[in-house]
C-alpha atoms as a PDB file:
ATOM      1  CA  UNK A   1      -2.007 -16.547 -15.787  1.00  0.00           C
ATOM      2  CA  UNK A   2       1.045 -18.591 -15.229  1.00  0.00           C
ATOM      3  CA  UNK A   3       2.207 -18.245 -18.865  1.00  0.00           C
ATOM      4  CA  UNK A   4       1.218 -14.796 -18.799  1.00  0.00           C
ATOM      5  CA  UNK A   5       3.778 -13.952 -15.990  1.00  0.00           C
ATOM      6  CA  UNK A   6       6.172 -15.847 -17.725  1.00  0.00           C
ATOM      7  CA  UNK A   7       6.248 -13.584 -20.947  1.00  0.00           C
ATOM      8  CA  UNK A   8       6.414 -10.482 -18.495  1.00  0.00           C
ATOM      9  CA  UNK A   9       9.447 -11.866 -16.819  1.00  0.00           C
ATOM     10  CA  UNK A  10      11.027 -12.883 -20.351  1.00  0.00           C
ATOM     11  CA  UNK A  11      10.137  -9.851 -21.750  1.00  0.00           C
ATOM     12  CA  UNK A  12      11.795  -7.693 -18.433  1.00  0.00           C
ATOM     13  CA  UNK A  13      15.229 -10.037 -19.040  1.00  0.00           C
ATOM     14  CA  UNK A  14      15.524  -9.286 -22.810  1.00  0.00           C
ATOM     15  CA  UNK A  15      14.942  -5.424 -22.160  1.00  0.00           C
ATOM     16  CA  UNK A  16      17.442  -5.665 -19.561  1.00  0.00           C
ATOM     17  CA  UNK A  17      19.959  -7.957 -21.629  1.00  0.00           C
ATOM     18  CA  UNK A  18      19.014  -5.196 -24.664  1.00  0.00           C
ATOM     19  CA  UNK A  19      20.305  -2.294 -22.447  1.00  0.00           C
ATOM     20  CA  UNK A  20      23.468  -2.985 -22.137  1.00  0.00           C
ATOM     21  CA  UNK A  21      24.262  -2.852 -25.769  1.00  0.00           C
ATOM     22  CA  UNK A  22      21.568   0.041 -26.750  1.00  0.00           C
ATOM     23  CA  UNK A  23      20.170   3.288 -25.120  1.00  0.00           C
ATOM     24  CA  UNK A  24      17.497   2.321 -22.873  1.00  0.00           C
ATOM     25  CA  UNK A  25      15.381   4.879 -24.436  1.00  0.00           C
ATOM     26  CA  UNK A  26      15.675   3.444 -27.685  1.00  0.00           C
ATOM     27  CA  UNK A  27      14.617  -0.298 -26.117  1.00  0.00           C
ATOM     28  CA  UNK A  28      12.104   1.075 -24.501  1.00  0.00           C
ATOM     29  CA  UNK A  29      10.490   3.072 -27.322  1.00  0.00           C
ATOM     30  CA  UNK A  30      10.878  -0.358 -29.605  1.00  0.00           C
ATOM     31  CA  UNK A  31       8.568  -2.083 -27.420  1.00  0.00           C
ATOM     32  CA  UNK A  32       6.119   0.713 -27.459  1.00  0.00           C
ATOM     33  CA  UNK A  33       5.897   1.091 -30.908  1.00  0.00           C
ATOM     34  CA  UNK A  34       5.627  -3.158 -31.456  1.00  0.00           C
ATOM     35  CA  UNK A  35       3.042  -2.781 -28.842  1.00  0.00           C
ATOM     36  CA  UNK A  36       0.949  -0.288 -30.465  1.00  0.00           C
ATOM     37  CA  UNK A  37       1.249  -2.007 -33.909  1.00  0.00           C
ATOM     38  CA  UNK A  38      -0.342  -5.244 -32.575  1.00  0.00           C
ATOM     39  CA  UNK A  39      -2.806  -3.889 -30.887  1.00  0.00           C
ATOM     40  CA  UNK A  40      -3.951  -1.350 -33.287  1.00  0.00           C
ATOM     41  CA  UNK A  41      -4.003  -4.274 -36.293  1.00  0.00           C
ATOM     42  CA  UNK A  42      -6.517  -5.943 -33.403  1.00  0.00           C
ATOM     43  CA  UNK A  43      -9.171  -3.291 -33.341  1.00  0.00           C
ATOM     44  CA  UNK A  44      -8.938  -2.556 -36.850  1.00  0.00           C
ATOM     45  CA  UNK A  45     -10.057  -6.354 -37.354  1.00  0.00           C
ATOM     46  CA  UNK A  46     -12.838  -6.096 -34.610  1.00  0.00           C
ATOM     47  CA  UNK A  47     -13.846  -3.185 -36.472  1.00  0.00           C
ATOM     48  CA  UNK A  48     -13.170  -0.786 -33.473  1.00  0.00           C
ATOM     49  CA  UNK A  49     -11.239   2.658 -34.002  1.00  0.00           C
ATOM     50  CA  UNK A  50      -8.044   2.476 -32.938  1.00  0.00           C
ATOM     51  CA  UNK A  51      -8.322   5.966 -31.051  1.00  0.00           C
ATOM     52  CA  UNK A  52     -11.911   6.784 -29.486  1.00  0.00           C
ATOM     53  CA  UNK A  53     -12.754   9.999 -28.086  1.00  0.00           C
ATOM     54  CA  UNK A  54     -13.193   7.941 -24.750  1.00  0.00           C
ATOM     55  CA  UNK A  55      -9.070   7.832 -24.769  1.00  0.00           C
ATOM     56  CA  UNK A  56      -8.488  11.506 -23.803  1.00  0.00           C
ATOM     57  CA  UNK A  57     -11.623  11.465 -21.285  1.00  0.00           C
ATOM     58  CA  UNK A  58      -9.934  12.813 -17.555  1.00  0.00           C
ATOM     59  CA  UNK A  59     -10.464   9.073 -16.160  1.00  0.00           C
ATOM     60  CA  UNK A  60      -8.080   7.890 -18.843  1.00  0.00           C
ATOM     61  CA  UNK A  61      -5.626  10.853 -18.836  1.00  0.00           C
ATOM     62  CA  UNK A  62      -5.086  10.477 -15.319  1.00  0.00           C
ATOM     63  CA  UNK A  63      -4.836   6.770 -16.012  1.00  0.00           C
ATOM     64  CA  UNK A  64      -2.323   7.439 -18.487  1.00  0.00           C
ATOM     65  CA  UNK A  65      -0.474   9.901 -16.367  1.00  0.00           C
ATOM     66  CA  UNK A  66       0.341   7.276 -13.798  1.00  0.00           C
ATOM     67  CA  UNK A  67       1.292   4.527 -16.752  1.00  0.00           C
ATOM     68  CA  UNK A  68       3.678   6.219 -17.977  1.00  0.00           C
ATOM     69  CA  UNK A  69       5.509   6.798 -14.486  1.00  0.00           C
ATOM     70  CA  UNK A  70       5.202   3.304 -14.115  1.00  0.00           C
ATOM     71  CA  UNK A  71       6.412   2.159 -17.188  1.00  0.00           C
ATOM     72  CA  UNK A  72       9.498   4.430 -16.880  1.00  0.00           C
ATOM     73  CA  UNK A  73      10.719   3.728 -13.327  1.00  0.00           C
ATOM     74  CA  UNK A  74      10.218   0.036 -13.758  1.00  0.00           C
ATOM     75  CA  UNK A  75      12.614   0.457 -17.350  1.00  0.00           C
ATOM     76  CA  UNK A  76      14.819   2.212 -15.491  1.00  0.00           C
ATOM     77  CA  UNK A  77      14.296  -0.558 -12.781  1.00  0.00           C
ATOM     78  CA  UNK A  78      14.918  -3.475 -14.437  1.00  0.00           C
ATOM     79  CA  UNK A  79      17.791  -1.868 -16.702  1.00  0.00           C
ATOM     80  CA  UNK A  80      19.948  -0.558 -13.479  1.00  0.00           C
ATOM     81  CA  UNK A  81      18.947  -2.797 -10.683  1.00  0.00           C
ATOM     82  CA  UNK A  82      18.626  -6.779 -10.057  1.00  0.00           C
ATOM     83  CA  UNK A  83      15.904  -8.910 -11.948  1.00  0.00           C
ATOM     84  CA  UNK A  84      14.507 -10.597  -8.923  1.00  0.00           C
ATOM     85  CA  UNK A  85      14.620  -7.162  -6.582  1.00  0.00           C
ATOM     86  CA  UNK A  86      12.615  -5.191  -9.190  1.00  0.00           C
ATOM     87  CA  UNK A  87      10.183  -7.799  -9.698  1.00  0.00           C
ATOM     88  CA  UNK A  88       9.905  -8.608  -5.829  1.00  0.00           C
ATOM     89  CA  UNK A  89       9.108  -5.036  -5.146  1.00  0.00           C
ATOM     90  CA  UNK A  90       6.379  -5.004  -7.781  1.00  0.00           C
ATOM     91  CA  UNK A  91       4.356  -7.398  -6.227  1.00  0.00           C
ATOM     92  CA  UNK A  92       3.285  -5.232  -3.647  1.00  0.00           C
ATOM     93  CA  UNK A  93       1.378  -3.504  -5.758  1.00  0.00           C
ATOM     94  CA  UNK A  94      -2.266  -5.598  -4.914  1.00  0.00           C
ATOM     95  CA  UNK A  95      -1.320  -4.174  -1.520  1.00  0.00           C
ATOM     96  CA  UNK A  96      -1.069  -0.108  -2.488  1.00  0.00           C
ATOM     97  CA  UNK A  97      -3.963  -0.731  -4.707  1.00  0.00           C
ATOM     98  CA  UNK A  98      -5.960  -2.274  -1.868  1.00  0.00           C
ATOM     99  CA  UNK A  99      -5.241   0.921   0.656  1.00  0.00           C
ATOM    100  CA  UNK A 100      -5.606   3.065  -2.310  1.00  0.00           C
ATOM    101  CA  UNK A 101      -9.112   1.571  -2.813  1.00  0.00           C
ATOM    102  CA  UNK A 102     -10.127   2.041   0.949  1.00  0.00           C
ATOM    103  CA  UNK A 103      -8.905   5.859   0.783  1.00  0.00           C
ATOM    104  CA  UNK A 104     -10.334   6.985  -2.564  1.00  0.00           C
ATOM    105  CA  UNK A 105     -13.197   3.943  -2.549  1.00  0.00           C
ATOM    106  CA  UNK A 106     -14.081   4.039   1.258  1.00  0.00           C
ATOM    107  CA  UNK A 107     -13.828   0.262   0.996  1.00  0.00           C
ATOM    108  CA  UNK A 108     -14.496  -1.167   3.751  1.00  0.00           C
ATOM    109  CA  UNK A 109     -11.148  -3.438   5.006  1.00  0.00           C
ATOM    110  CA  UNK A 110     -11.314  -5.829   8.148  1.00  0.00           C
ATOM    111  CA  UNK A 111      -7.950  -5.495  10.883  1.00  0.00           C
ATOM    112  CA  UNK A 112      -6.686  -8.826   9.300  1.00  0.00           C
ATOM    113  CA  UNK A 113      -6.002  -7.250   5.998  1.00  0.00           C
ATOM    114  CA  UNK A 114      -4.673  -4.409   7.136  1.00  0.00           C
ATOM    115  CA  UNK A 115      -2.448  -7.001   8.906  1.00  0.00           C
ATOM    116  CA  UNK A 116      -1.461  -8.223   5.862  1.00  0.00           C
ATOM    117  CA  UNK A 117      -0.640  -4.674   4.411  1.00  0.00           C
ATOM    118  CA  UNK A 118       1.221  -4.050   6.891  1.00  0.00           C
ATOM    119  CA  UNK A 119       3.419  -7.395   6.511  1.00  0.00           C
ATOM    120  CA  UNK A 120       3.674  -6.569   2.958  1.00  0.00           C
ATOM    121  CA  UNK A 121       5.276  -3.025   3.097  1.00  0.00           C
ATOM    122  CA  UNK A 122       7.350  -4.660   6.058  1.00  0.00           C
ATOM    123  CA  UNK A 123       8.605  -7.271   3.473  1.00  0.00           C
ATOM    124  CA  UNK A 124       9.398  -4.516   0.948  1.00  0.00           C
ATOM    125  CA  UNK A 125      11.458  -2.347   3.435  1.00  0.00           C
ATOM    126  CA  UNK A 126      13.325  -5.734   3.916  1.00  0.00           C
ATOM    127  CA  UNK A 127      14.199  -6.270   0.321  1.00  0.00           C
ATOM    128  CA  UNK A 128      15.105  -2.500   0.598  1.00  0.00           C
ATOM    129  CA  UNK A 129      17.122  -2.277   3.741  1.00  0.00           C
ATOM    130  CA  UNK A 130      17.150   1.010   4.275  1.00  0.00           C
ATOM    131  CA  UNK A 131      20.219   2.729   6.391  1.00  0.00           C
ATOM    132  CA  UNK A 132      22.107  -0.627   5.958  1.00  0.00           C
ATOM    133  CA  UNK A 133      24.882  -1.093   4.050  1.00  0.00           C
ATOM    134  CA  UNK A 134      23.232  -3.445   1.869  1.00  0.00           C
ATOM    135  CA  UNK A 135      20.836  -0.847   0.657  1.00  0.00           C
ATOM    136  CA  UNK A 136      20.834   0.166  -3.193  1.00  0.00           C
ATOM    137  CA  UNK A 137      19.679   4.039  -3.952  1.00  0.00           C
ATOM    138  CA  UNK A 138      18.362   2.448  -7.417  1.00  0.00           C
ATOM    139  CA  UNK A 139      16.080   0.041  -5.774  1.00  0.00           C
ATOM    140  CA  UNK A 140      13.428   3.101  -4.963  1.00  0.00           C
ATOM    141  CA  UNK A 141      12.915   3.224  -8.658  1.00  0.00           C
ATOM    142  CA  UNK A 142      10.864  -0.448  -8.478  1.00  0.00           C
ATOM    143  CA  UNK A 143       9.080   1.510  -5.336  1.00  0.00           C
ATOM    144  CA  UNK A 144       8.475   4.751  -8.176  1.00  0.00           C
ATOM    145  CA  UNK A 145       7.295   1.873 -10.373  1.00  0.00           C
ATOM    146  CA  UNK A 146       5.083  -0.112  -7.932  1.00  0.00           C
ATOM    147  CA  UNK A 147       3.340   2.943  -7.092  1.00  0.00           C
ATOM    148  CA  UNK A 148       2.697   4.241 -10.427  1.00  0.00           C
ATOM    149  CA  UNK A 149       1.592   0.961 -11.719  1.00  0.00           C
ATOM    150  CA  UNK A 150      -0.884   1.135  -8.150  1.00  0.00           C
ATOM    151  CA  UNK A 151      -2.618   4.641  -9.513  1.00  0.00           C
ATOM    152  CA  UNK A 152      -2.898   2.959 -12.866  1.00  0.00           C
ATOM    153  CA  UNK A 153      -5.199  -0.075 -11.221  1.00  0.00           C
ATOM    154  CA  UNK A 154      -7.058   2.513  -9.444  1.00  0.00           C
ATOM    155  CA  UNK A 155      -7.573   4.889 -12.117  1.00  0.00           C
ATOM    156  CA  UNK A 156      -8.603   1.749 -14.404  1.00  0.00           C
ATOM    157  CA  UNK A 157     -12.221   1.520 -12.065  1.00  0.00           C
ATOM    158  CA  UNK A 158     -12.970   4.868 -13.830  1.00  0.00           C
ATOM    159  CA  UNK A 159     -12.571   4.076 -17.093  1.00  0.00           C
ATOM    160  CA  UNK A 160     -15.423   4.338 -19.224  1.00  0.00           C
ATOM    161  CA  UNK A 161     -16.607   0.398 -19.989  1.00  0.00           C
ATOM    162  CA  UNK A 162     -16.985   0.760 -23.478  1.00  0.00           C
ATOM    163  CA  UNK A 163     -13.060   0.735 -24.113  1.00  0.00           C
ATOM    164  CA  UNK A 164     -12.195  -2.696 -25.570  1.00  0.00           C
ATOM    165  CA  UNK A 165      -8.690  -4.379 -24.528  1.00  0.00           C
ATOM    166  CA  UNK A 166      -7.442  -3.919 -27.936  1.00  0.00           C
ATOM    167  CA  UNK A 167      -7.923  -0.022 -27.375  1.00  0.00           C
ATOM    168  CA  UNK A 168      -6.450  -0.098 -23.664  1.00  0.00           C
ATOM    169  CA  UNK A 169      -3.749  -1.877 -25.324  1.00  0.00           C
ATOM    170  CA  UNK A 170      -3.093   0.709 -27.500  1.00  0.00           C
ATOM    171  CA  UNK A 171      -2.952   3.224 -25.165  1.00  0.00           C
ATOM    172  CA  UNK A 172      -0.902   1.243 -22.519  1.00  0.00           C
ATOM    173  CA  UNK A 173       1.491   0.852 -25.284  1.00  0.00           C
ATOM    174  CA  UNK A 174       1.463   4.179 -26.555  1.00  0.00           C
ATOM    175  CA  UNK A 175       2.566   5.613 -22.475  1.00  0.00           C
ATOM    176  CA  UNK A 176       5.123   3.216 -23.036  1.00  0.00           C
ATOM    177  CA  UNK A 177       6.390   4.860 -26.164  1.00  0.00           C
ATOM    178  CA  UNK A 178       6.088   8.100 -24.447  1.00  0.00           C
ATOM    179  CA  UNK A 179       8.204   7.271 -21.436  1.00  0.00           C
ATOM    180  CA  UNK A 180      10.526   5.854 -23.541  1.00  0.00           C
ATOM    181  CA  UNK A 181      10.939   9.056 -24.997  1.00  0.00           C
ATOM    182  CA  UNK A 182      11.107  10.986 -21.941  1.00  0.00           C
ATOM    183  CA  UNK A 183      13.974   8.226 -20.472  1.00  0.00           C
ATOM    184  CA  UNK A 184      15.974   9.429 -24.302  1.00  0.00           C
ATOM    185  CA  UNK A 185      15.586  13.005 -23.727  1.00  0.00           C
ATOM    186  CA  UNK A 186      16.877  13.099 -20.518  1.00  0.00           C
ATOM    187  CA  UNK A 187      19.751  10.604 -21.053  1.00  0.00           C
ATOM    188  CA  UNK A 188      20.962  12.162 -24.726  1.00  0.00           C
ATOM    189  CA  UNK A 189      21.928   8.841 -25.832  1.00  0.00           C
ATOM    190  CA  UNK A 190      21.199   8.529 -29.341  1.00  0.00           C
ATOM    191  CA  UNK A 191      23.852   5.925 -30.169  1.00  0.00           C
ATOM    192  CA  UNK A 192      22.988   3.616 -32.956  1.00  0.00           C
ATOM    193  CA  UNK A 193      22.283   0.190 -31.718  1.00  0.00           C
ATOM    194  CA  UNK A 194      23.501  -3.011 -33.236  1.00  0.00           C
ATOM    195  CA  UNK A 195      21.406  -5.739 -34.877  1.00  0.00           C
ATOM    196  CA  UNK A 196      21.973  -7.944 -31.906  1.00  0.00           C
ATOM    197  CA  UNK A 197      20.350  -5.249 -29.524  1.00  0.00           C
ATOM    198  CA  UNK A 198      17.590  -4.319 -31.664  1.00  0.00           C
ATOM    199  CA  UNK A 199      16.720  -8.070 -32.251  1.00  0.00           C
ATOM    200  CA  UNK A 200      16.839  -8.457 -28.192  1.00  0.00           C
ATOM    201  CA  UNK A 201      14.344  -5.598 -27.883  1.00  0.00           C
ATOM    202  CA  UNK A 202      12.092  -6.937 -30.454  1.00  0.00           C
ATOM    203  CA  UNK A 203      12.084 -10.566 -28.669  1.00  0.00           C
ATOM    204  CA  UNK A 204      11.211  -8.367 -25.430  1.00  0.00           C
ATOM    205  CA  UNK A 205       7.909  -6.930 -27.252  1.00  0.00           C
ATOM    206  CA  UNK A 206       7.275 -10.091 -28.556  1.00  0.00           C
ATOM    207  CA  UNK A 207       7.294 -11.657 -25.069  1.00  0.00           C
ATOM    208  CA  UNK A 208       5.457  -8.672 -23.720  1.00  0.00           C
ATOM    209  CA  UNK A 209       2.480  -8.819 -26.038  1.00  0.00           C
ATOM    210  CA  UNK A 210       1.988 -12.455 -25.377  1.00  0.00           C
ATOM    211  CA  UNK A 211       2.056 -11.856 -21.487  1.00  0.00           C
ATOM    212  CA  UNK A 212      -0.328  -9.435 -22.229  1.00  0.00           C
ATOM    213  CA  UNK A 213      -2.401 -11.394 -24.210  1.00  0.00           C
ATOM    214  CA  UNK A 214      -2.304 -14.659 -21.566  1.00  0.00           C
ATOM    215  CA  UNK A 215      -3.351 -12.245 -18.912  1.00  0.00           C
ATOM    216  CA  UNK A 216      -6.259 -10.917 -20.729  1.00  0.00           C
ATOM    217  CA  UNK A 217      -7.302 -14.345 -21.367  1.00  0.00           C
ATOM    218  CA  UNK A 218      -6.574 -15.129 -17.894  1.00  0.00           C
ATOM    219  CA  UNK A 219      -8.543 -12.501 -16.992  1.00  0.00           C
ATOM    220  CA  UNK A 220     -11.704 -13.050 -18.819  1.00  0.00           C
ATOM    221  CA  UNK A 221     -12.383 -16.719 -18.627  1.00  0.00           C
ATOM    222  CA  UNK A 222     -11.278 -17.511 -15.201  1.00  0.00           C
ATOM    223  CA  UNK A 223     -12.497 -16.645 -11.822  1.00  0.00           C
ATOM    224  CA  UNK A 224     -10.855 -13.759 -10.652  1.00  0.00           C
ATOM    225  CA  UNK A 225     -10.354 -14.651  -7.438  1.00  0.00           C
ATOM    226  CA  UNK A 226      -8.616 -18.253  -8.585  1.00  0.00           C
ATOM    227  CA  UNK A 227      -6.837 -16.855 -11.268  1.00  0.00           C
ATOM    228  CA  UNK A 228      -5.105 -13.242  -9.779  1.00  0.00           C
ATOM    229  CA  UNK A 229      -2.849 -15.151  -6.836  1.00  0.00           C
ATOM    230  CA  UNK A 230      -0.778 -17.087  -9.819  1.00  0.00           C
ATOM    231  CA  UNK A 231       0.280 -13.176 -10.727  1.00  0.00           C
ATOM    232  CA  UNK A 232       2.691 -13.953  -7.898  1.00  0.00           C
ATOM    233  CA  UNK A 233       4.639 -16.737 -10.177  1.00  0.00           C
ATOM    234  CA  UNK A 234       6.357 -13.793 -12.032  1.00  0.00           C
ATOM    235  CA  UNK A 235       8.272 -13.211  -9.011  1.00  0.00           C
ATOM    236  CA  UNK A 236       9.420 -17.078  -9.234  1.00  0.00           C
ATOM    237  CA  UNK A 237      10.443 -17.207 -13.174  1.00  0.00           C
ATOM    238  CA  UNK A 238      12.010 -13.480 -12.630  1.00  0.00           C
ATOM    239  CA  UNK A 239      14.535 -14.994 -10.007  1.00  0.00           C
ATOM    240  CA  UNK A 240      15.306 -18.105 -12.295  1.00  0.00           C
ATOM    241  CA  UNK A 241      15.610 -15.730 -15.287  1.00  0.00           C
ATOM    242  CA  UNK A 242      17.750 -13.535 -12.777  1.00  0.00           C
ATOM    243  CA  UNK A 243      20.101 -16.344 -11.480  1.00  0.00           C
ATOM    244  CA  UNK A 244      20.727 -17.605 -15.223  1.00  0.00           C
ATOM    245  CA  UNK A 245      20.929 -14.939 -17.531  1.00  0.00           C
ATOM    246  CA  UNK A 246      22.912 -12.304 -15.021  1.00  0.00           C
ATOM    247  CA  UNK A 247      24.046 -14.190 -12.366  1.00  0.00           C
ATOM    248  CA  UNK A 248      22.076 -13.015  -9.706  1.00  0.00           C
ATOM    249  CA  UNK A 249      22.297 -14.601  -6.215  1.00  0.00           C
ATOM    250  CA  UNK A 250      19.234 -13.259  -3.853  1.00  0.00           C
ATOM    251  CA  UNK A 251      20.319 -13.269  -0.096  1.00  0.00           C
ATOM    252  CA  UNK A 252      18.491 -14.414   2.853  1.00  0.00           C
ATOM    253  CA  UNK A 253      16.905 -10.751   3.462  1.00  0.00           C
ATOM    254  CA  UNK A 254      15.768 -10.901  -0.060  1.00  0.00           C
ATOM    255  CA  UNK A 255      13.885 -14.232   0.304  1.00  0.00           C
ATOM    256  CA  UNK A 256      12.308 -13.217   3.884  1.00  0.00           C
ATOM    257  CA  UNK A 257      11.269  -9.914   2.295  1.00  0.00           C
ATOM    258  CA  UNK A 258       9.730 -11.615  -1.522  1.00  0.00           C
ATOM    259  CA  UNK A 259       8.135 -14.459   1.365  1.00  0.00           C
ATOM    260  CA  UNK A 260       6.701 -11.340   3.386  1.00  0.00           C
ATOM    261  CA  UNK A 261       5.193  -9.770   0.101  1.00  0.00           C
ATOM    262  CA  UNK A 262       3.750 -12.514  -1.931  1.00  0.00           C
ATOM    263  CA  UNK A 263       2.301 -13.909   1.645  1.00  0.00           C
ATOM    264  CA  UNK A 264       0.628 -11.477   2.284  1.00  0.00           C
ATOM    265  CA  UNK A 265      -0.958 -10.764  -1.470  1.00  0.00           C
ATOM    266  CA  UNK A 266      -2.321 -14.189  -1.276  1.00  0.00           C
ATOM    267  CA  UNK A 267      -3.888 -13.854   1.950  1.00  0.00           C
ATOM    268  CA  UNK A 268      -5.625 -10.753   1.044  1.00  0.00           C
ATOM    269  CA  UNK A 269      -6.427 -11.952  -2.049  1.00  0.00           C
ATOM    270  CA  UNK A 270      -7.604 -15.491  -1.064  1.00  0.00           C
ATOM    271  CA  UNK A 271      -9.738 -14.039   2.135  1.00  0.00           C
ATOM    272  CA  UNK A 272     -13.036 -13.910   1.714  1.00  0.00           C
ATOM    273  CA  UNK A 273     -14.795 -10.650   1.820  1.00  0.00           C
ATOM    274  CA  UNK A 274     -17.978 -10.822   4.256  1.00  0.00           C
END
């Protein structure tokens, strides 16, 4: 899981190091289409069709719907806005996904956890700071993201079982293609990019398809519950990453707020349920 979060903050500082020599569309639409490559060579050697019917079933459009939001606000994110603040705002999304589940679920959730949901947004609005003059307009785009990426977990619970990870992958990878796209049409920036860039974008999918794959490994041979609190490491190699490859300097208000978030993930996620 560790290594896994590692590849997904590499991969978020090439994209971000990419877009500022090449259309953001264009980087983003690179690691979409290396995405989908991969993972459709790796059902075609399990033997399993790349596309299934199951893929346009109205769990997995829905699914798809909200992927793609997330995808593109968190490009847009990470391209326009500090490493470490789009990546700090991320993490909350165990918490949206947890109140999502007790809405659309009814899952049951004890006062203490909604405790620690309520720290956690309180953490966000920190990193935020909202009618202060250290507040950044481009910051709600990590919230757009966070929440997007939230519908996607919840809309995952309905997809049909059958669906290998090699076919999810495709399909995660194909939204990002898609929003890609979308982020292209709307900007109209078409501009050629240089070898440089491209090879920056490409070392971006690379990273992204190994954090993918070290999560799914993560995911299936470890406990859950000892496993999913290291997700919060991402937030730690995303400020390193930040701090050497851009400069970035977090503030206090931006360590109290990441401390607020990631605390309270772990305690929900650490707490035994009854």
């Amino acid at each position: 899981m560790v290594a896994s979060m590692a590849g997904f903050a590499v991969e978020d500082m090439f994209l971000k190091s990419a877009a500022r020599e090449m259309p953001l569309g264009l980087v983003v639409i690179v690691l979409g289409l290396t995405g989908m490559a991969f993972f459709s060579v790796w059902a075609m050697r399990r033997r399993e069709p790349v596309f299934p019917a199951a893929l346009v079933s109205p769990p997995l459009l829905v699914r798809s719907g909200f992927e793609i939001s997330g995808r593109l606000f968190y490009a847009l994110a990470v391209a326009l806005t500090p490493l470490s603040v789009a990546s700090a705002i991320l993490q909350a999304t165990p918490l949206v996904v947890m109140l999502g589940a007790s809405v659309l679920f009814h899952e049951r959730i004890g006062w203490r956890r909604w405790l620690a949901v309520a720290t956690g947004f309180a953490g966000v609005l920190v990193i935020l700071r909202p009618g202060l003059s250290g507040f950044d307009l481009l910051s709600l785009l990590a919230v757009a993201a966070m929440l997007g990426f939230s519908g996607r977990d919840l809309a995952t619970r309905a997809a049909p079982p059958a669906l290998s990870n090699a076919q999810l992958g495709v399909l995660g990878y194909l939204m990002f293609t898609i929003a890609g796209a979308i982020i292209l049409a709307v900007s109209g920036d078409v501009a050629m990019p240089s070898a440089h860039a491209l090879s920056r974008a490409l070392a971006a999918a690379v990273f992204g398809i190994a954090g993918y794959a070290f999560l799914t490994a993560a995911m299936r041979t470890g406990e859950v519950g000892a496993v999913t609190p290291f997700r919060y490491t991402r937030l730690v190699f995303a400020m390193i990453l930040g701090a050497l490859a851009f400069g970035e300097r977090p503030d206090a208000a931006m360590l109290v707020g990441s401390a607020l978030v990631v605390g309270s993930g772990l305690f929900i996620l650490t707490r035994p349920r009854r």
